[in-house]
Protein backbone atom coordinates (compact mmCIF):
# COMPACT_ATOMS: atom_id res chain seq x y z
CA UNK A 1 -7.75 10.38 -18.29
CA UNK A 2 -5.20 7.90 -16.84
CA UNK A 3 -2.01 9.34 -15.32
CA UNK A 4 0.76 8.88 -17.04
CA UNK A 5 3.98 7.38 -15.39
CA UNK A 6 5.86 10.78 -15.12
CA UNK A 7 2.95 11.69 -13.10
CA UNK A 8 2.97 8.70 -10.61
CA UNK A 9 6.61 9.18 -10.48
CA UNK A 10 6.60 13.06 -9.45
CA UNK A 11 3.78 12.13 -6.95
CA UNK A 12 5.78 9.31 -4.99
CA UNK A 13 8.69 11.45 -5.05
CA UNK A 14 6.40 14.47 -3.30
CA UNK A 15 5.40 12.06 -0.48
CA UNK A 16 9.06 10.75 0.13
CA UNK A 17 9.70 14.38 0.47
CA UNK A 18 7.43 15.54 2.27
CA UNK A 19 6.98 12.86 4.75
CA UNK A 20 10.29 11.37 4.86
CA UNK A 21 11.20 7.63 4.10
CA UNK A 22 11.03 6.98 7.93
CA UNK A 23 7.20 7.84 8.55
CA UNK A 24 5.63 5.87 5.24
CA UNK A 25 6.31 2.08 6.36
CA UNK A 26 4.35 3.40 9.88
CA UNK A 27 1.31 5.10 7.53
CA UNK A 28 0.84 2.46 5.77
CA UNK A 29 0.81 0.03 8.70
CA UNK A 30 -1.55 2.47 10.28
CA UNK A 31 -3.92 1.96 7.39
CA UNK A 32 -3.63 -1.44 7.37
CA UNK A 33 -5.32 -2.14 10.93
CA UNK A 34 -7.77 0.90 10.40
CA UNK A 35 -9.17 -1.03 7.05
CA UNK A 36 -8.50 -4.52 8.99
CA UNK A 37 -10.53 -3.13 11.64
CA UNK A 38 -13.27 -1.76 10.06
CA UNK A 39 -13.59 -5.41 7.66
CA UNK A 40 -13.72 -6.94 11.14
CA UNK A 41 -16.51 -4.84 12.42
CA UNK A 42 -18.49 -5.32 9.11
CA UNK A 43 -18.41 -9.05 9.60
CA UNK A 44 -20.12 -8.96 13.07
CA UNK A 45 -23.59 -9.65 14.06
CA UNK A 46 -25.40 -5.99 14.32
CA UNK A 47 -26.19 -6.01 18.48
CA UNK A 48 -29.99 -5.34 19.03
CA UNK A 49 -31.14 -2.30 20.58
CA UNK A 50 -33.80 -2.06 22.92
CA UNK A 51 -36.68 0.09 22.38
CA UNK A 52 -37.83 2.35 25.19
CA UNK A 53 -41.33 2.09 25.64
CA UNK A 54 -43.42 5.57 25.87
CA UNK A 55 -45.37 6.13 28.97
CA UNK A 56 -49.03 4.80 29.29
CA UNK A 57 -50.98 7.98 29.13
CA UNK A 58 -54.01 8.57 31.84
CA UNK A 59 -57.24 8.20 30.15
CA UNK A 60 -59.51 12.02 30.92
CA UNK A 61 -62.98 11.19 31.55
């Protein structure tokens, strides 16, 4: 079911209420790095980790 456009309209009114028209243009830019960031970090080589070796155990004779 697709919303209609009374819906989308009552919803973007809610947010301008409830957050004010002052704090959306800063959300938004706030999302903006977070997503540009996380693209960024996708795109990088994966750093290899080095594997700890167990301790040689003492042969019983």
């Amino acid at each position: 079911m697709r919303p209609g456009i009374l819906q989308v309209l009552l919803i973007v009114i809610l947010v301008l209420v409830l957050f004010g028209s002052a704090k959306i243009p800063a959300m938004a830019k706030n999302i903006a790095n977070g997503i540009k960031t996380f693209k960024h970090e996708l795109k990088e080589e994966p750093k290899p980790v080095a594997k700890k070796k167990a301790p040689a155990k003492k042969k019983s004779k």
